[in-house]
N, C-alpha and C. Protein backbone atom coordinates (compact mmCIF):
# COMPACT_ATOMS: atom_id res chain seq x y z
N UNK A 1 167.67 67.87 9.13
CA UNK A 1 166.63 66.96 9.61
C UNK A 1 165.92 66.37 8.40
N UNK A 2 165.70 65.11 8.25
CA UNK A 2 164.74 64.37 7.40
C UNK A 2 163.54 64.55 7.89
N UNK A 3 162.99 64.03 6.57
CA UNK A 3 161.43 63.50 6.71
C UNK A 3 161.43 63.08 8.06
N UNK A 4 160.18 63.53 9.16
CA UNK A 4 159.88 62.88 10.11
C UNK A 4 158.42 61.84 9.90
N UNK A 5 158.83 60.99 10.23
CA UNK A 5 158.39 59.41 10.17
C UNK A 5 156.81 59.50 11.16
N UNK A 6 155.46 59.27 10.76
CA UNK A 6 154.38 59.52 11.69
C UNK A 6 153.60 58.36 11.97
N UNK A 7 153.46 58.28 12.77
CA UNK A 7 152.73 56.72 13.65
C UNK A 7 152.03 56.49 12.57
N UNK A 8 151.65 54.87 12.78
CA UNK A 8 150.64 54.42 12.25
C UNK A 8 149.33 54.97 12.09
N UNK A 9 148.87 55.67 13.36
CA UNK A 9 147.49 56.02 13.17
C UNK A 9 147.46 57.40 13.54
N UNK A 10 146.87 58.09 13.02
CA UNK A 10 147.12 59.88 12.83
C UNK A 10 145.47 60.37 13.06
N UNK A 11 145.30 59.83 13.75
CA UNK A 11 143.57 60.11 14.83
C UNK A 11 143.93 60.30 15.77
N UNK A 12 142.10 61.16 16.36
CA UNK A 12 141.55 61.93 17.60
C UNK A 12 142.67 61.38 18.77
N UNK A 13 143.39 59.96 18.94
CA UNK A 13 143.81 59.50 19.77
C UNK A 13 145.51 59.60 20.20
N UNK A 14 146.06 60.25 19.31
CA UNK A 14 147.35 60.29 18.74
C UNK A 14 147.52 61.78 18.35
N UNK A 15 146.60 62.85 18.69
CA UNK A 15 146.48 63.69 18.58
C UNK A 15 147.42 65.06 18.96
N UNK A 16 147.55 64.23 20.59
CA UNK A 16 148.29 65.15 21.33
C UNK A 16 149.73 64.84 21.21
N UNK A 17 150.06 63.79 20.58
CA UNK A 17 151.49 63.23 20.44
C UNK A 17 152.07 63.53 19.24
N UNK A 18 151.09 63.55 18.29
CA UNK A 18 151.53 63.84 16.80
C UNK A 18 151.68 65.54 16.44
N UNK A 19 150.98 66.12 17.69
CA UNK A 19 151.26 67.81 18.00
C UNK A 19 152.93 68.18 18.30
N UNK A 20 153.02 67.37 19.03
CA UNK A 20 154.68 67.41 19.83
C UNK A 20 155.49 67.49 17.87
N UNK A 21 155.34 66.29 18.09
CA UNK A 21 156.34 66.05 16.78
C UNK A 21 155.91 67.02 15.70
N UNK A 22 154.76 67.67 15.29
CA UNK A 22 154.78 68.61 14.35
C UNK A 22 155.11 69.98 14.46
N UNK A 23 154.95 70.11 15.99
CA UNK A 23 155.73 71.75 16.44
C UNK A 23 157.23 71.29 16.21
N UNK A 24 157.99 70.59 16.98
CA UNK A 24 158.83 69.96 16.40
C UNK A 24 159.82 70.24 15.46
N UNK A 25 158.62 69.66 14.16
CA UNK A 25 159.86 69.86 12.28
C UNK A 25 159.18 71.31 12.39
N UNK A 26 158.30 72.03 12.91
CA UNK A 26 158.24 73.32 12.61
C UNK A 26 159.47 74.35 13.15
N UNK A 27 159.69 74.27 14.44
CA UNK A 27 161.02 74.79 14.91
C UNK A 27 161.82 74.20 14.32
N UNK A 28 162.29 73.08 14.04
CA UNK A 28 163.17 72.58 13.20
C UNK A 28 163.66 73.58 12.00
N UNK A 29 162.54 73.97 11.34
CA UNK A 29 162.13 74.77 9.74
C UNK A 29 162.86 76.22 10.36
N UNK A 30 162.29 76.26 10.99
CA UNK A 30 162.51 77.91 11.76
C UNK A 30 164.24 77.77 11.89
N UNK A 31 164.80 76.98 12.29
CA UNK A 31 165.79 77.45 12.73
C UNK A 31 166.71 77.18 11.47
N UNK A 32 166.52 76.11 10.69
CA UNK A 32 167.40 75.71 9.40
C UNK A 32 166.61 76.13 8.05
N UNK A 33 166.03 76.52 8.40
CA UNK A 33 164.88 77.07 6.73
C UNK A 33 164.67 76.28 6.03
N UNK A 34 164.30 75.41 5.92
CA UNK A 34 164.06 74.02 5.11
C UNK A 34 162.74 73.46 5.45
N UNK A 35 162.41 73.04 4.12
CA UNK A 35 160.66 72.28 3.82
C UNK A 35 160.73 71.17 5.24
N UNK A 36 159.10 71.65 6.01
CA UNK A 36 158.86 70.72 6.15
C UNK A 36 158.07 69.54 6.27
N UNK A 37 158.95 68.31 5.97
CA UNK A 37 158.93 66.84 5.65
C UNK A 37 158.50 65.77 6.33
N UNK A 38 157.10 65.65 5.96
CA UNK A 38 156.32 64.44 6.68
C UNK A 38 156.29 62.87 5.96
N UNK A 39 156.62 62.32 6.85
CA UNK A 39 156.59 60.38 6.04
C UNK A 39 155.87 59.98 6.46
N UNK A 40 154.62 59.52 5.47
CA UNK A 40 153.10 58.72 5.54
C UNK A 40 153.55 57.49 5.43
N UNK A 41 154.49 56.65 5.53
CA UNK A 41 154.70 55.55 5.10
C UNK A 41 153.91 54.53 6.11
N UNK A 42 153.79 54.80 6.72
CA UNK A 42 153.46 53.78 8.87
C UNK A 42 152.23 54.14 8.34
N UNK A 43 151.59 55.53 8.04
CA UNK A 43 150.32 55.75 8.12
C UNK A 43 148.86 54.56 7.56
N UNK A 44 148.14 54.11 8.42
CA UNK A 44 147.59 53.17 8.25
C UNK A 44 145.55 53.67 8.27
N UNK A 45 145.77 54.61 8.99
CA UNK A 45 144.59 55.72 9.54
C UNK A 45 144.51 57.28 9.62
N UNK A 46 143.47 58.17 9.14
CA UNK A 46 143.74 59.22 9.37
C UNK A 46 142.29 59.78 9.13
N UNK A 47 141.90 60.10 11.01
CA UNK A 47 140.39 61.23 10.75
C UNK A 47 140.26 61.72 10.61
N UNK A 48 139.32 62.97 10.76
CA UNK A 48 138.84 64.38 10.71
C UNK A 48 140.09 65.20 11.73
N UNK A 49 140.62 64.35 13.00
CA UNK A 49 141.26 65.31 13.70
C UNK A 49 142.72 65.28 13.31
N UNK A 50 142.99 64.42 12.63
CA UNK A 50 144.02 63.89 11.99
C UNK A 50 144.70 65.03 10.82
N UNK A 51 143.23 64.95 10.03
CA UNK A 51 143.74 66.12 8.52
C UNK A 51 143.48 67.46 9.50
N UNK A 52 142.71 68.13 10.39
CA UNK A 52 143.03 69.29 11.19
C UNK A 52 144.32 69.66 11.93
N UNK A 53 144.74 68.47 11.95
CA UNK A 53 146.02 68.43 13.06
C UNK A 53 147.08 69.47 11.69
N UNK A 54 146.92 68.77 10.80
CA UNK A 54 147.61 68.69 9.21
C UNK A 54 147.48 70.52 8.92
N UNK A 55 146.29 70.34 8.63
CA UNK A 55 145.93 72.49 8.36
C UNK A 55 146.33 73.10 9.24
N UNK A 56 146.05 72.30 10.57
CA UNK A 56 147.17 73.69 11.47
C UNK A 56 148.31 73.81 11.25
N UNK A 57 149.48 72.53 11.00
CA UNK A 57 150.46 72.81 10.49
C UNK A 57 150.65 73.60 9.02
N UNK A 58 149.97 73.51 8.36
CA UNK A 58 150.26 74.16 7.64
C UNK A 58 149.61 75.46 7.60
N UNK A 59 148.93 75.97 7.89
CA UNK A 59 149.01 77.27 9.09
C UNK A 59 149.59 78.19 9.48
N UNK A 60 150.54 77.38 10.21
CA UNK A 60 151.76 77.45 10.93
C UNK A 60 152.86 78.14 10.08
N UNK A 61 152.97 76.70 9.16
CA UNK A 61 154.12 76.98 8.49
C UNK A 61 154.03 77.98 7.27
N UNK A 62 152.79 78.33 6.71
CA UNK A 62 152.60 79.19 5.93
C UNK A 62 153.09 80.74 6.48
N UNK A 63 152.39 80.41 7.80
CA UNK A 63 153.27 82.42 8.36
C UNK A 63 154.46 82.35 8.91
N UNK A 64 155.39 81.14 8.54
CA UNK A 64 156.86 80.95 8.88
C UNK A 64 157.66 81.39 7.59
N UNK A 65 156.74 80.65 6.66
CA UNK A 65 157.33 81.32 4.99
C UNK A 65 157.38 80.01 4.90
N UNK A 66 157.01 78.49 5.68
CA UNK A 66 157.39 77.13 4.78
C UNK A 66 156.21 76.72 4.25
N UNK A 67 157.02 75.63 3.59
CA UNK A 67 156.37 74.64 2.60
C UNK A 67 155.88 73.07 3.54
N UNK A 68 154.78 72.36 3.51
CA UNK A 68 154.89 71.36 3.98
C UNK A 68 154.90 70.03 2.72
N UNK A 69 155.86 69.33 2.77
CA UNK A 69 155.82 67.96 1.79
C UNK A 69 155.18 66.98 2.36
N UNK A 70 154.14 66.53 2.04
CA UNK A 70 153.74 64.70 2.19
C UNK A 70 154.22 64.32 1.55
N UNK A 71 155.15 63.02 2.43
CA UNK A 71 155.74 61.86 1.26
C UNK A 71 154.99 60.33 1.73
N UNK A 72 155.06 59.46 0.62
CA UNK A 72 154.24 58.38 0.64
C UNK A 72 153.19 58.45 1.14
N UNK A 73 152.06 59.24 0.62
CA UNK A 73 151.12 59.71 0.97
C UNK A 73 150.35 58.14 1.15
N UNK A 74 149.19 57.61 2.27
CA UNK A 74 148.43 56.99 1.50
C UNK A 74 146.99 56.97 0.15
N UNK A 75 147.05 56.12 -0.85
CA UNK A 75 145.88 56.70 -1.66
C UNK A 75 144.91 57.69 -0.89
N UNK A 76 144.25 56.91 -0.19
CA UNK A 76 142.70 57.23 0.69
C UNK A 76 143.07 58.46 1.05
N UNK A 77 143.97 58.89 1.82
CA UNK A 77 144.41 60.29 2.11
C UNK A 77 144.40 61.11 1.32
N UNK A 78 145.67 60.38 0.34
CA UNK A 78 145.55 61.35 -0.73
C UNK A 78 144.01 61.75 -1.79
N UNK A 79 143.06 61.04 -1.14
CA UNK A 79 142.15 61.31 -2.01
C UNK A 79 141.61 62.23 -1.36
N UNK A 80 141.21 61.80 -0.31
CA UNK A 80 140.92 62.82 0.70
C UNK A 80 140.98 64.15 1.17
N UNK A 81 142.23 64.33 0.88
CA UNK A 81 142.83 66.00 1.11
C UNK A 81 142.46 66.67 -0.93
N UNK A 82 142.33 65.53 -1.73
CA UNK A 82 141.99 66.49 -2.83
C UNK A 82 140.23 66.46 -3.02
N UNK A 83 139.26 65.30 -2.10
CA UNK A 83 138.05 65.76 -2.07
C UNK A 83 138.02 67.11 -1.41
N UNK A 84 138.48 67.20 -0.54
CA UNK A 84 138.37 68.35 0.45
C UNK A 84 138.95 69.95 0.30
N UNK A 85 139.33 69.48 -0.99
CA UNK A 85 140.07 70.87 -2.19
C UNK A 85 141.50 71.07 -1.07
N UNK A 86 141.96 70.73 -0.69
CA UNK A 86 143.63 70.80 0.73
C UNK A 86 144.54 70.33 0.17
N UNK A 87 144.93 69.66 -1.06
CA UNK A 87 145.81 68.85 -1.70
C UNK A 87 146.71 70.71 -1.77
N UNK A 88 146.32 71.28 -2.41
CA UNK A 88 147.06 72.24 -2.73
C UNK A 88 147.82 73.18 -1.55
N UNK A 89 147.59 72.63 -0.35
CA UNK A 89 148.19 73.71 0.93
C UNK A 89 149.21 72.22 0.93
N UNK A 90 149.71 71.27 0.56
CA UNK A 90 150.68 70.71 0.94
C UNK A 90 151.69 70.41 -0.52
N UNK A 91 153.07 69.78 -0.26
CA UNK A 91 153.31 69.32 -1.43
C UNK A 91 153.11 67.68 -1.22
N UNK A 92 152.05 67.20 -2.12
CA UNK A 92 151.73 65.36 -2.09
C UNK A 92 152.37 64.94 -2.86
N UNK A 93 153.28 64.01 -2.31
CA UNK A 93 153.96 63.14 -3.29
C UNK A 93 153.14 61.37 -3.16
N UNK A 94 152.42 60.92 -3.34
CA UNK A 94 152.08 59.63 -3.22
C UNK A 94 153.28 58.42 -3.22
């Protein structure tokens, strides 16, 4: 499985949909052992419930034994998750 590809907008509203798809590459991980791979590329928005959605996965995947990658992070995000000292629970690739 590749990078899975995440809507444009990764808010309170998109919340319950962007859950599906992150349990998802988590069983995915579980069953093939392999990092998993999120694509910020679409990403255009991302709130408070947005980067929570994010720590639970990685959460998750921390007591699975995985790794989570952001790829094409956006800046703002990426600034974001390193105001918020969280840069380090993911791997950010900008």
């Amino acid at each position: 499985m590749g990078a899975v590809r995440l809507p444009d907008d990764l808010t309170i509203y998109q919340v319950t949909e962007i859950k599906a798809i992150l349990l998802k590459a988590l069983r995915e991980y579980e069953r093939r052992n392999t990092a998993i791979e999120l694509d910020f590329s679409n990403v255009k928005e991302c709130d408070g419930a947005g980067v929570q959605l994010l720590l639970a996965l990685s959460n998750s995947a921390a007591k699975a034994g995985a790794t989570v990658a952001l790829h094409s992070v956006p800046k703002p995000l990426a600034k974001l998750l390193d105001d918020l000292q969280l840069s380090s629970r993911f791997l950010v690739n900008s």
